[in-house]
PDB file of N, CA and C in Angstrom:
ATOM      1  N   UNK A   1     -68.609   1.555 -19.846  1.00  0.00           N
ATOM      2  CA  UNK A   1     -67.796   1.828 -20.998  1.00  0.00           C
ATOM      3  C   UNK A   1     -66.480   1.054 -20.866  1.00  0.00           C
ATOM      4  N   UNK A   2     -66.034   0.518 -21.736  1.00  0.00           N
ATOM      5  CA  UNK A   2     -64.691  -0.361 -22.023  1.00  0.00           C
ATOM      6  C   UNK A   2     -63.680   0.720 -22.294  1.00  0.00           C
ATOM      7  N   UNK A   3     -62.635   0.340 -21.626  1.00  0.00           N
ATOM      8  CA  UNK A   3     -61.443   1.279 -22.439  1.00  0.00           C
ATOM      9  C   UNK A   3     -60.596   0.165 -22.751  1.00  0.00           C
ATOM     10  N   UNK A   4     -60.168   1.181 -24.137  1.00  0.00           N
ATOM     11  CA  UNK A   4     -58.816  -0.079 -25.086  1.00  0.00           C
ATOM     12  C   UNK A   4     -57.536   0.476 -24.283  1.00  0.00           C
ATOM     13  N   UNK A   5     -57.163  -0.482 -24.555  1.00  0.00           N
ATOM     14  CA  UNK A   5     -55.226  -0.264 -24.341  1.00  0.00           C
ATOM     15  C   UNK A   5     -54.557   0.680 -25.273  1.00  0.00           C
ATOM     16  N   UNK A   6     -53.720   1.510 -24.235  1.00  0.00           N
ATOM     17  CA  UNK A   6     -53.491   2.377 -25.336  1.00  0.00           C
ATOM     18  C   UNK A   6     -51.756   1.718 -26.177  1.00  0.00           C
ATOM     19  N   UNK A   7     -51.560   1.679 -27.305  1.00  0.00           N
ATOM     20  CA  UNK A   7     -49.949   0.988 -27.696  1.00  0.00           C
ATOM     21  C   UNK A   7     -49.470   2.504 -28.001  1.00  0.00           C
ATOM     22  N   UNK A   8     -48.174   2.352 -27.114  1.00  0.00           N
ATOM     23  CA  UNK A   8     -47.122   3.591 -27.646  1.00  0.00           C
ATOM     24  C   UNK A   8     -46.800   3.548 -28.847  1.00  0.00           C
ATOM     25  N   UNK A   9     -46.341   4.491 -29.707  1.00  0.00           N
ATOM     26  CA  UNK A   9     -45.621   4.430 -30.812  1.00  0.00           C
ATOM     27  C   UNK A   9     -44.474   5.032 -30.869  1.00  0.00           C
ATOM     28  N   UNK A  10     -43.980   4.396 -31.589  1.00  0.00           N
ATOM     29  CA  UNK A  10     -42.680   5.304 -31.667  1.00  0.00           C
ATOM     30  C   UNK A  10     -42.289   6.321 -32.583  1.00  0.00           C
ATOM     31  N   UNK A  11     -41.975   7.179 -31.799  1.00  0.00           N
ATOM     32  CA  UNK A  11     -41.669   8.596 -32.572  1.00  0.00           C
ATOM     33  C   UNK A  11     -40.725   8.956 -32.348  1.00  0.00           C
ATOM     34  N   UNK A  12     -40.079  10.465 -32.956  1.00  0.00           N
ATOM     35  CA  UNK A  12     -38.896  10.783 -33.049  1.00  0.00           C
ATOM     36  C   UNK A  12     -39.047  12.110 -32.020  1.00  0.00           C
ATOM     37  N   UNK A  13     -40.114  11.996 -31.465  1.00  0.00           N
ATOM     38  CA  UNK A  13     -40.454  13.179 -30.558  1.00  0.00           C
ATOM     39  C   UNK A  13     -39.575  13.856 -29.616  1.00  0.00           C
ATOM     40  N   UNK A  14     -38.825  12.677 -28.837  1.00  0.00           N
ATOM     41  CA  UNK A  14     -37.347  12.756 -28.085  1.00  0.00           C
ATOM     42  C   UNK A  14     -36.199  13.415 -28.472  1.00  0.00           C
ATOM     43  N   UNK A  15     -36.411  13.805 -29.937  1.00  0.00           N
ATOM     44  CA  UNK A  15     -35.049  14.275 -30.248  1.00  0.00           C
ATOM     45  C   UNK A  15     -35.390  15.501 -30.822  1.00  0.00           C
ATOM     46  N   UNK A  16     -34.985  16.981 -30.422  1.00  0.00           N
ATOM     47  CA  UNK A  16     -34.977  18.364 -30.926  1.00  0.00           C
ATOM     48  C   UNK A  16     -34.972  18.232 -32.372  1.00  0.00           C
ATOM     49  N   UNK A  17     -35.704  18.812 -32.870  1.00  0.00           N
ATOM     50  CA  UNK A  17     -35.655  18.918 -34.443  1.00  0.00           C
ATOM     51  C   UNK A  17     -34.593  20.120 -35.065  1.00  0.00           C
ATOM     52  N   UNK A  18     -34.065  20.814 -34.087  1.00  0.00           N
ATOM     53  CA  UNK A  18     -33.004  21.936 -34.549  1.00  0.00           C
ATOM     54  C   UNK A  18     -31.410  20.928 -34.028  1.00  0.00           C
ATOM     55  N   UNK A  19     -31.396  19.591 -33.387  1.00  0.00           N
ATOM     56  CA  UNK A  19     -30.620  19.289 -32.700  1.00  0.00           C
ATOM     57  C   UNK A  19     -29.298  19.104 -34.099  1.00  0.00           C
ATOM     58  N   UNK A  20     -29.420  18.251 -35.172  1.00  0.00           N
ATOM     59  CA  UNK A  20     -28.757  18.547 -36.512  1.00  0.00           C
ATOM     60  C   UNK A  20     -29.849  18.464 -37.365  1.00  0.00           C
ATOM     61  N   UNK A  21     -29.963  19.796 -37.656  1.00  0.00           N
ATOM     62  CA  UNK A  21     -30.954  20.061 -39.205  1.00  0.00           C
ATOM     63  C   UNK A  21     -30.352  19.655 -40.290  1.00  0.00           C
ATOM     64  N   UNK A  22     -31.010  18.911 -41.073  1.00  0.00           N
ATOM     65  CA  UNK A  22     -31.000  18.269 -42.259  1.00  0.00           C
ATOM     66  C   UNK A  22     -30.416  16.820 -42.219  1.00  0.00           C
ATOM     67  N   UNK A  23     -30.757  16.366 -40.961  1.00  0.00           N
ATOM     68  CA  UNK A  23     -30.306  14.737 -40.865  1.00  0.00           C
ATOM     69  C   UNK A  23     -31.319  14.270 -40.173  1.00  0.00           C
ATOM     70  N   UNK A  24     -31.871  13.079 -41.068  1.00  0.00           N
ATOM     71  CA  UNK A  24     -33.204  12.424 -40.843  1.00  0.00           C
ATOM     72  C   UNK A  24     -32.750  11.803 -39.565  1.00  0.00           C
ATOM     73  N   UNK A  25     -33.700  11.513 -38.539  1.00  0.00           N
ATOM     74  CA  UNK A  25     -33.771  10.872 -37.420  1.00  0.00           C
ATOM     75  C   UNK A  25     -33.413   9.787 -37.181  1.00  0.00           C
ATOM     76  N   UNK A  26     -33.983   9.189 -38.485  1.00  0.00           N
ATOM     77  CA  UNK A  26     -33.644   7.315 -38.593  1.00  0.00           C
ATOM     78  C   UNK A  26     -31.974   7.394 -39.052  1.00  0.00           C
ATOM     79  N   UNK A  27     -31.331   8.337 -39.732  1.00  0.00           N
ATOM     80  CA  UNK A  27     -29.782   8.307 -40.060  1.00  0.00           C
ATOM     81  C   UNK A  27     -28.849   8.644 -38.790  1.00  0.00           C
ATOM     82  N   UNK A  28     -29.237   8.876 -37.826  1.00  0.00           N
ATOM     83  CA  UNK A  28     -28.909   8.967 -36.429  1.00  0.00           C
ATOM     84  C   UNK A  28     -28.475   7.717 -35.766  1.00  0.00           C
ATOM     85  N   UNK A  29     -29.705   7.197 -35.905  1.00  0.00           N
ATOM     86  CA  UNK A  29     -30.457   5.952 -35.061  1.00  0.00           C
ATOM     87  C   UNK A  29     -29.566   4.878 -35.624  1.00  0.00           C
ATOM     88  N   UNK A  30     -29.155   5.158 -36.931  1.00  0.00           N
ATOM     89  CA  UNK A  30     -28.745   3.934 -37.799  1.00  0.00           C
ATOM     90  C   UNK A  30     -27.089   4.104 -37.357  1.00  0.00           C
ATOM     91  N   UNK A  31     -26.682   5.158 -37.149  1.00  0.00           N
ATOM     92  CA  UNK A  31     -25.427   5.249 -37.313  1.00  0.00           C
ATOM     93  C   UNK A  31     -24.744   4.862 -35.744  1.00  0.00           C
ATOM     94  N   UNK A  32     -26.142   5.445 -34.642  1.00  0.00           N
ATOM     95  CA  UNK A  32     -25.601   5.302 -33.363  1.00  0.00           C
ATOM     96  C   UNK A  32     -25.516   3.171 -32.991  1.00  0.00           C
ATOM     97  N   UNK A  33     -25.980   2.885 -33.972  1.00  0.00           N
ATOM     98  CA  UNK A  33     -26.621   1.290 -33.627  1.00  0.00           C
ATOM     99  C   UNK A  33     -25.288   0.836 -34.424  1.00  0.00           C
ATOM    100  N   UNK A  34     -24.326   1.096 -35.443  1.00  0.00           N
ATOM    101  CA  UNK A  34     -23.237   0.645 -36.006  1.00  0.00           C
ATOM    102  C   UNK A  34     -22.413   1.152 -35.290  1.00  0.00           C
ATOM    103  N   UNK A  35     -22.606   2.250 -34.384  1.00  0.00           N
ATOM    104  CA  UNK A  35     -21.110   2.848 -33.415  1.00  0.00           C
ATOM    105  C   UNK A  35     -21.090   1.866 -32.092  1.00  0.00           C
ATOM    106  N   UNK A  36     -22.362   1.392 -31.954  1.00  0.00           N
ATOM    107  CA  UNK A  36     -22.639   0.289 -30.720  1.00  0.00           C
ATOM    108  C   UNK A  36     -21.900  -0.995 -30.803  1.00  0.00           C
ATOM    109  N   UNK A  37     -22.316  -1.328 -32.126  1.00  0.00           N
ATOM    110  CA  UNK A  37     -21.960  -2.539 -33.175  1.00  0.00           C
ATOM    111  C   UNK A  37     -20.727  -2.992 -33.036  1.00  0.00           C
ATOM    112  N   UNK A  38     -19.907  -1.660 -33.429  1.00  0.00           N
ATOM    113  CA  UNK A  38     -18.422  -1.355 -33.395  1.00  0.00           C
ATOM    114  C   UNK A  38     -17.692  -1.821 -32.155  1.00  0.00           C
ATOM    115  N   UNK A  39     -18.457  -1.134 -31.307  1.00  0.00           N
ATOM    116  CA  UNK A  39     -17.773  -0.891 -29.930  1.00  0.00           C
ATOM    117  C   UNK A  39     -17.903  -2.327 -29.167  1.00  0.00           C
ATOM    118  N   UNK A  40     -18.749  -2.753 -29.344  1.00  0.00           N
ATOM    119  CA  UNK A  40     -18.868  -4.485 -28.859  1.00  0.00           C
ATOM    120  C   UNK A  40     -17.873  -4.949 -29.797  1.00  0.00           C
ATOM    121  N   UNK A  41     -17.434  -5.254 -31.102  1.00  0.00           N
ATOM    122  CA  UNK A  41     -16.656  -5.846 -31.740  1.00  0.00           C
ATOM    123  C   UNK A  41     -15.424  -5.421 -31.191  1.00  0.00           C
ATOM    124  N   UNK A  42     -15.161  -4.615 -30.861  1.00  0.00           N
ATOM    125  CA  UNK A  42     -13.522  -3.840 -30.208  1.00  0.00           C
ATOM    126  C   UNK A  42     -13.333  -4.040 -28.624  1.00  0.00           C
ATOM    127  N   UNK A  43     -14.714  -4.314 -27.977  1.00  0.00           N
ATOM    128  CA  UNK A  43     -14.237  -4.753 -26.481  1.00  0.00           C
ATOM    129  C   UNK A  43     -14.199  -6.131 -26.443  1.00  0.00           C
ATOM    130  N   UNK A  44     -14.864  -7.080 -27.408  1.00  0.00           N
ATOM    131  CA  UNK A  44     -15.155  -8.465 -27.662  1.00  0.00           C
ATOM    132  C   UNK A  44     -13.692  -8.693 -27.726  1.00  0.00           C
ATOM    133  N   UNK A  45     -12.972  -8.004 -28.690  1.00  0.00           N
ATOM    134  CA  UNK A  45     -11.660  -8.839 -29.366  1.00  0.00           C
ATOM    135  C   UNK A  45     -10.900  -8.434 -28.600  1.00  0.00           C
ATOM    136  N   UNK A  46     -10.514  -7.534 -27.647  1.00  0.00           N
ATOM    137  CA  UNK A  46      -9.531  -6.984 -26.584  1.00  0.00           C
ATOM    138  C   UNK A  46      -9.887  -7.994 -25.355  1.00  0.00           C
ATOM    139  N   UNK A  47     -10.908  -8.892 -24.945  1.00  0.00           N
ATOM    140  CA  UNK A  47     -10.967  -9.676 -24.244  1.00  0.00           C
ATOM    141  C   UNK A  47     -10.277 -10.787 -24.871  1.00  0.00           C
ATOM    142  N   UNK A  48     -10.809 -10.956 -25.676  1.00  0.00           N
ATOM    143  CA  UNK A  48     -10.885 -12.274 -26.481  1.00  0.00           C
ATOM    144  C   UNK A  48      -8.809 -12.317 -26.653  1.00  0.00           C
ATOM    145  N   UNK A  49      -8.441 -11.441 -26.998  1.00  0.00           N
ATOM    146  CA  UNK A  49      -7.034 -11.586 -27.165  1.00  0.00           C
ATOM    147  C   UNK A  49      -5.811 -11.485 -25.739  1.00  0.00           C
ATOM    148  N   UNK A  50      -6.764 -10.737 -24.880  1.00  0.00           N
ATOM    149  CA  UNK A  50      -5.868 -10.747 -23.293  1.00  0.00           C
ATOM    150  C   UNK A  50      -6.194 -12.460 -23.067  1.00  0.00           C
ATOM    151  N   UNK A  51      -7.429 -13.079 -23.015  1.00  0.00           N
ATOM    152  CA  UNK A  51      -7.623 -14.177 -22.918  1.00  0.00           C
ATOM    153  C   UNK A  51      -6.915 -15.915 -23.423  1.00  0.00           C
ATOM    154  N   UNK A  52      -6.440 -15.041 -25.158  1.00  0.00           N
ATOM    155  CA  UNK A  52      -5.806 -16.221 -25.257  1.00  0.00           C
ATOM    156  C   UNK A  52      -4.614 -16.868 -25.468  1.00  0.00           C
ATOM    157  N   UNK A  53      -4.715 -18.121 -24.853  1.00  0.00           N
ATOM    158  CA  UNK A  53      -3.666 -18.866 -24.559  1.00  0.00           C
ATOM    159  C   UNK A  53      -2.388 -19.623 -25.736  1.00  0.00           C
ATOM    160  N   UNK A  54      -2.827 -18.931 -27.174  1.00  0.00           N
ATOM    161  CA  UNK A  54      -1.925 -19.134 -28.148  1.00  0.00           C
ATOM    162  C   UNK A  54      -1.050 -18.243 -28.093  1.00  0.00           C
ATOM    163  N   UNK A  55      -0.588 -17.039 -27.442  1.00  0.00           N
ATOM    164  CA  UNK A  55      -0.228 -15.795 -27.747  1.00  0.00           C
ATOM    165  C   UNK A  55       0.475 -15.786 -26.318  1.00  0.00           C
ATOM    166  N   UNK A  56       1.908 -14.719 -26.392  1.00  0.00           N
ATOM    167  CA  UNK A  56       2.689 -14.955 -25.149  1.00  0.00           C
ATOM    168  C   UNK A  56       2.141 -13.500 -25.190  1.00  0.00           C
ATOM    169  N   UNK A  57       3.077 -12.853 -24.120  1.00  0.00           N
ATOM    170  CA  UNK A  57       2.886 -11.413 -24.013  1.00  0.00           C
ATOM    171  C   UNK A  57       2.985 -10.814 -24.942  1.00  0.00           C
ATOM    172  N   UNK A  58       4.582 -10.619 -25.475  1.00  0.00           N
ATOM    173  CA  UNK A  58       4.664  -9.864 -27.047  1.00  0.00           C
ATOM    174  C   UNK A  58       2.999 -10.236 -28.346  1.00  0.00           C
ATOM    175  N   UNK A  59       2.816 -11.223 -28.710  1.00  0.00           N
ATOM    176  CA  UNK A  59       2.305 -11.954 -29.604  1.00  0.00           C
ATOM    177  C   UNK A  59       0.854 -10.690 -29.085  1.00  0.00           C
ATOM    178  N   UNK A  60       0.332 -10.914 -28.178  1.00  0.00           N
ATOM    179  CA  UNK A  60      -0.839 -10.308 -27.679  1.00  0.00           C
ATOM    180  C   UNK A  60      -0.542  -8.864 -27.786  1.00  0.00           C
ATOM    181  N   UNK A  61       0.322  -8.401 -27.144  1.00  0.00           N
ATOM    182  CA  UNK A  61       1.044  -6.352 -27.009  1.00  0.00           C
ATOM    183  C   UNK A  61       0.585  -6.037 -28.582  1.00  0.00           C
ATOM    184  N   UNK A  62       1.371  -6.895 -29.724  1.00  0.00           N
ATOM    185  CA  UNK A  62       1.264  -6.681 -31.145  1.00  0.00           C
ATOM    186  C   UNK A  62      -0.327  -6.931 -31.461  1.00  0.00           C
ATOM    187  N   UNK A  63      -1.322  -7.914 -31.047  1.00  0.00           N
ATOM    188  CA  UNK A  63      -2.376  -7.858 -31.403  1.00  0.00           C
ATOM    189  C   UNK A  63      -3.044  -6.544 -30.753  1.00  0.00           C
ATOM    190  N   UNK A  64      -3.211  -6.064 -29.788  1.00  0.00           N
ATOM    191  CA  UNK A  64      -3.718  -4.607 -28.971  1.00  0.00           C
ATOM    192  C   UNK A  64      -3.551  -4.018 -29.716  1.00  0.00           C
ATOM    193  N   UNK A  65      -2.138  -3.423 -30.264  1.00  0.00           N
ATOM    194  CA  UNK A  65      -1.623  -2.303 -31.161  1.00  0.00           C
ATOM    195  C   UNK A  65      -2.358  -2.652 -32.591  1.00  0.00           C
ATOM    196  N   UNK A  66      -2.193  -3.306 -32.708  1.00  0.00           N
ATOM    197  CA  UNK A  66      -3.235  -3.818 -34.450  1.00  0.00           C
ATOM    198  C   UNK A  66      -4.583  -3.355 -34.261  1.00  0.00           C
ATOM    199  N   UNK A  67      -5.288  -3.768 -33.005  1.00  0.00           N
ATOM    200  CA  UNK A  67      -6.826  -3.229 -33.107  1.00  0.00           C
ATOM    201  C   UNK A  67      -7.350  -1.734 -33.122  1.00  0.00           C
ATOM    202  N   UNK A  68      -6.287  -1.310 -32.123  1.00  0.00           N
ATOM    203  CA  UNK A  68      -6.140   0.256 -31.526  1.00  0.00           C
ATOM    204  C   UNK A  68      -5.712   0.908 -32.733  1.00  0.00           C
ATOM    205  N   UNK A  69      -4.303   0.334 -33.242  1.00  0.00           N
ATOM    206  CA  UNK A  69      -4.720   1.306 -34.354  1.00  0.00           C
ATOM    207  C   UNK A  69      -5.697   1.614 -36.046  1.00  0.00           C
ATOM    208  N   UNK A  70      -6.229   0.156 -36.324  1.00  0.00           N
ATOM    209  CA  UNK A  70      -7.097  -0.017 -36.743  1.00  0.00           C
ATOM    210  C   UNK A  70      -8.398  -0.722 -36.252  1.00  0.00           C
ATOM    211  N   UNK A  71      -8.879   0.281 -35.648  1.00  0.00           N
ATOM    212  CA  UNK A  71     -10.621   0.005 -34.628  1.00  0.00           C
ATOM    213  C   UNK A  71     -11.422  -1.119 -35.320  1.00  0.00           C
ATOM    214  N   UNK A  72     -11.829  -1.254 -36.637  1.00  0.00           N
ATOM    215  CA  UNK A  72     -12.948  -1.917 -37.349  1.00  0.00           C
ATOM    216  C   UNK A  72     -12.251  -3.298 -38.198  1.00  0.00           C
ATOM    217  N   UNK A  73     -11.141  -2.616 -38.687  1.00  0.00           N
ATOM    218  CA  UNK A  73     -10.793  -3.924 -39.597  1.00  0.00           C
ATOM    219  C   UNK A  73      -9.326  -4.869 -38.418  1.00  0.00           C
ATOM    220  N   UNK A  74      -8.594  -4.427 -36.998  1.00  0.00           N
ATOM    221  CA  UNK A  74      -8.163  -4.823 -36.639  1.00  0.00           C
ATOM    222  C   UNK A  74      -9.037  -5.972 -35.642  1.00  0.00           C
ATOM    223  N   UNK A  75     -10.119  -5.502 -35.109  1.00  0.00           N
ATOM    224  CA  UNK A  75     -11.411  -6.868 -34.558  1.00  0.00           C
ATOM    225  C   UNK A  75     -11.400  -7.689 -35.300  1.00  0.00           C
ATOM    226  N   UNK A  76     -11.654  -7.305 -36.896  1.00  0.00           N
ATOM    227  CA  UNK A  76     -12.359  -8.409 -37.703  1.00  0.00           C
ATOM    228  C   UNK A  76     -11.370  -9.301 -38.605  1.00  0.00           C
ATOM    229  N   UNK A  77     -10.054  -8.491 -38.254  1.00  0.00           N
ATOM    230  CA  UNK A  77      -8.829  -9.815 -38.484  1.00  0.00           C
ATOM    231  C   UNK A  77      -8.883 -10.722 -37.533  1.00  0.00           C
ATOM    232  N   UNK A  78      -9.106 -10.160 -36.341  1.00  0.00           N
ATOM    233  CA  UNK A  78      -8.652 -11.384 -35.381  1.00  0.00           C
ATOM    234  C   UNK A  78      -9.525 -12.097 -35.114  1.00  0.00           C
ATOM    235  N   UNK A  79     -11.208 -11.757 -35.134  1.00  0.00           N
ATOM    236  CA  UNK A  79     -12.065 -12.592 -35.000  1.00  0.00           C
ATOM    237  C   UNK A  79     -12.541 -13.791 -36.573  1.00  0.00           C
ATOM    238  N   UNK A  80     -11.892 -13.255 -37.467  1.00  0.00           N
ATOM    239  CA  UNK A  80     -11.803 -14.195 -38.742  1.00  0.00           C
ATOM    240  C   UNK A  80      -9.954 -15.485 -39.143  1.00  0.00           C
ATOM    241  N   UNK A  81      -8.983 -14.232 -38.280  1.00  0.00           N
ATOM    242  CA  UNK A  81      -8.060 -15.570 -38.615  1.00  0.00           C
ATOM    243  C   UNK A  81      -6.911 -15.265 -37.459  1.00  0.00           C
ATOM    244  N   UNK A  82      -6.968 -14.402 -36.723  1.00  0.00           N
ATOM    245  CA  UNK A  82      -6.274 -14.010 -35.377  1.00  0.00           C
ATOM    246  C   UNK A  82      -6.346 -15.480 -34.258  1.00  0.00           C
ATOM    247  N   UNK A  83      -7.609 -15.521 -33.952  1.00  0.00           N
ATOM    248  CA  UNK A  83      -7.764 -16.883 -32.882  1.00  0.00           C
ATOM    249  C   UNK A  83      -7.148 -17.882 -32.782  1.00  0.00           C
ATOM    250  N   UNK A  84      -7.219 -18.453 -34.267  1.00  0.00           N
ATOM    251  CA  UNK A  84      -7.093 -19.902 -34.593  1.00  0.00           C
ATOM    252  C   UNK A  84      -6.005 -20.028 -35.505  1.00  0.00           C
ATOM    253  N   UNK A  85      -5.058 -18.795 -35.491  1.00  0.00           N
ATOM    254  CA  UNK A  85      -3.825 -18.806 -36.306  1.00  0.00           C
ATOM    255  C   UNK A  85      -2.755 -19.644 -35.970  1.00  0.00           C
ATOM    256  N   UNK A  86      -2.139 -21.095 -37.072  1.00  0.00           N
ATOM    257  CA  UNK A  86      -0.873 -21.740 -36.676  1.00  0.00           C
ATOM    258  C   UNK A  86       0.336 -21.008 -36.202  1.00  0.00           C
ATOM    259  N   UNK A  87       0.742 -21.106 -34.881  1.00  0.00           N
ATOM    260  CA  UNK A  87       1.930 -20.341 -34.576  1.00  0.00           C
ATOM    261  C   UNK A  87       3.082 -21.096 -34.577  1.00  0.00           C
ATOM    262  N   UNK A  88       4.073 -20.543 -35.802  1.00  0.00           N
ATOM    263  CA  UNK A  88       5.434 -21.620 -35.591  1.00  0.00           C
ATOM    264  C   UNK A  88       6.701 -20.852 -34.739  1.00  0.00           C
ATOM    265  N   UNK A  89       7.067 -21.585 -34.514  1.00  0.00           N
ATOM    266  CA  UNK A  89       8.077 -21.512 -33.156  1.00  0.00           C
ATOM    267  C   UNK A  89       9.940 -22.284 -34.158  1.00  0.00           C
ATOM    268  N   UNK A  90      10.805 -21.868 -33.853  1.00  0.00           N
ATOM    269  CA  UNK A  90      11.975 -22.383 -33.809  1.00  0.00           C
ATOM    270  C   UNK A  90      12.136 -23.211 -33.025  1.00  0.00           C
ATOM    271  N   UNK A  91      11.871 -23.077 -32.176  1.00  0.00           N
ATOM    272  CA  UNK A  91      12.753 -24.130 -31.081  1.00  0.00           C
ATOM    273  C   UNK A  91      11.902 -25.455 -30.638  1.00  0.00           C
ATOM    274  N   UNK A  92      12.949 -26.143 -29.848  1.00  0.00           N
ATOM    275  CA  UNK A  92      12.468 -27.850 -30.604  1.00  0.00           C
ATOM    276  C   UNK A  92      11.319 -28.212 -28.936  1.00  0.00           C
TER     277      UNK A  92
END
């Protein structure tokens, strides 16, 4: 006799069905995968800004405080015009 391979499937079996009643499984799944999302975009740009070399101390202190206090839209300033922003200077 041959035996087939068996393929797992995926189910929602792992997760208590009393764990939050009345929230579909996949609205979980979806939300924990945008909190992931998030959280890479916010450790990405806190590297990305200790890292760069356009920015003195102050210039950088003020970018931290921008992300920290706005989590989602302070990443996605700096990864859209934060980086590569002209910095003018006074002095000659």
């Amino acid at each position: 006799m041959i035996e087939t391979a068996r393929i797992p499937v995926v189910s929602d079996d792992w997760l208590p069905r009393d764990w939050m009643p009345g929230v579909a499984t996949s609205v979980v799944v979806v939300l924990a995968v945008v909190a992931a999302l998030a959280a890479i975009l916010f450790i990405s740009s806190l590297i990305s800004i200790l890292a760069s070399p356009r920015y003195t101390g102050g210039g950088k202190l003020l970018w931290i405080i921008g992300i920290f206090v706005f989590p989602i839209a302070g990443p996605l300033v700096w990864w859209l015009g934060g980086r590569n922003a002209q910095i003018r200077t006074d002095r000659p």
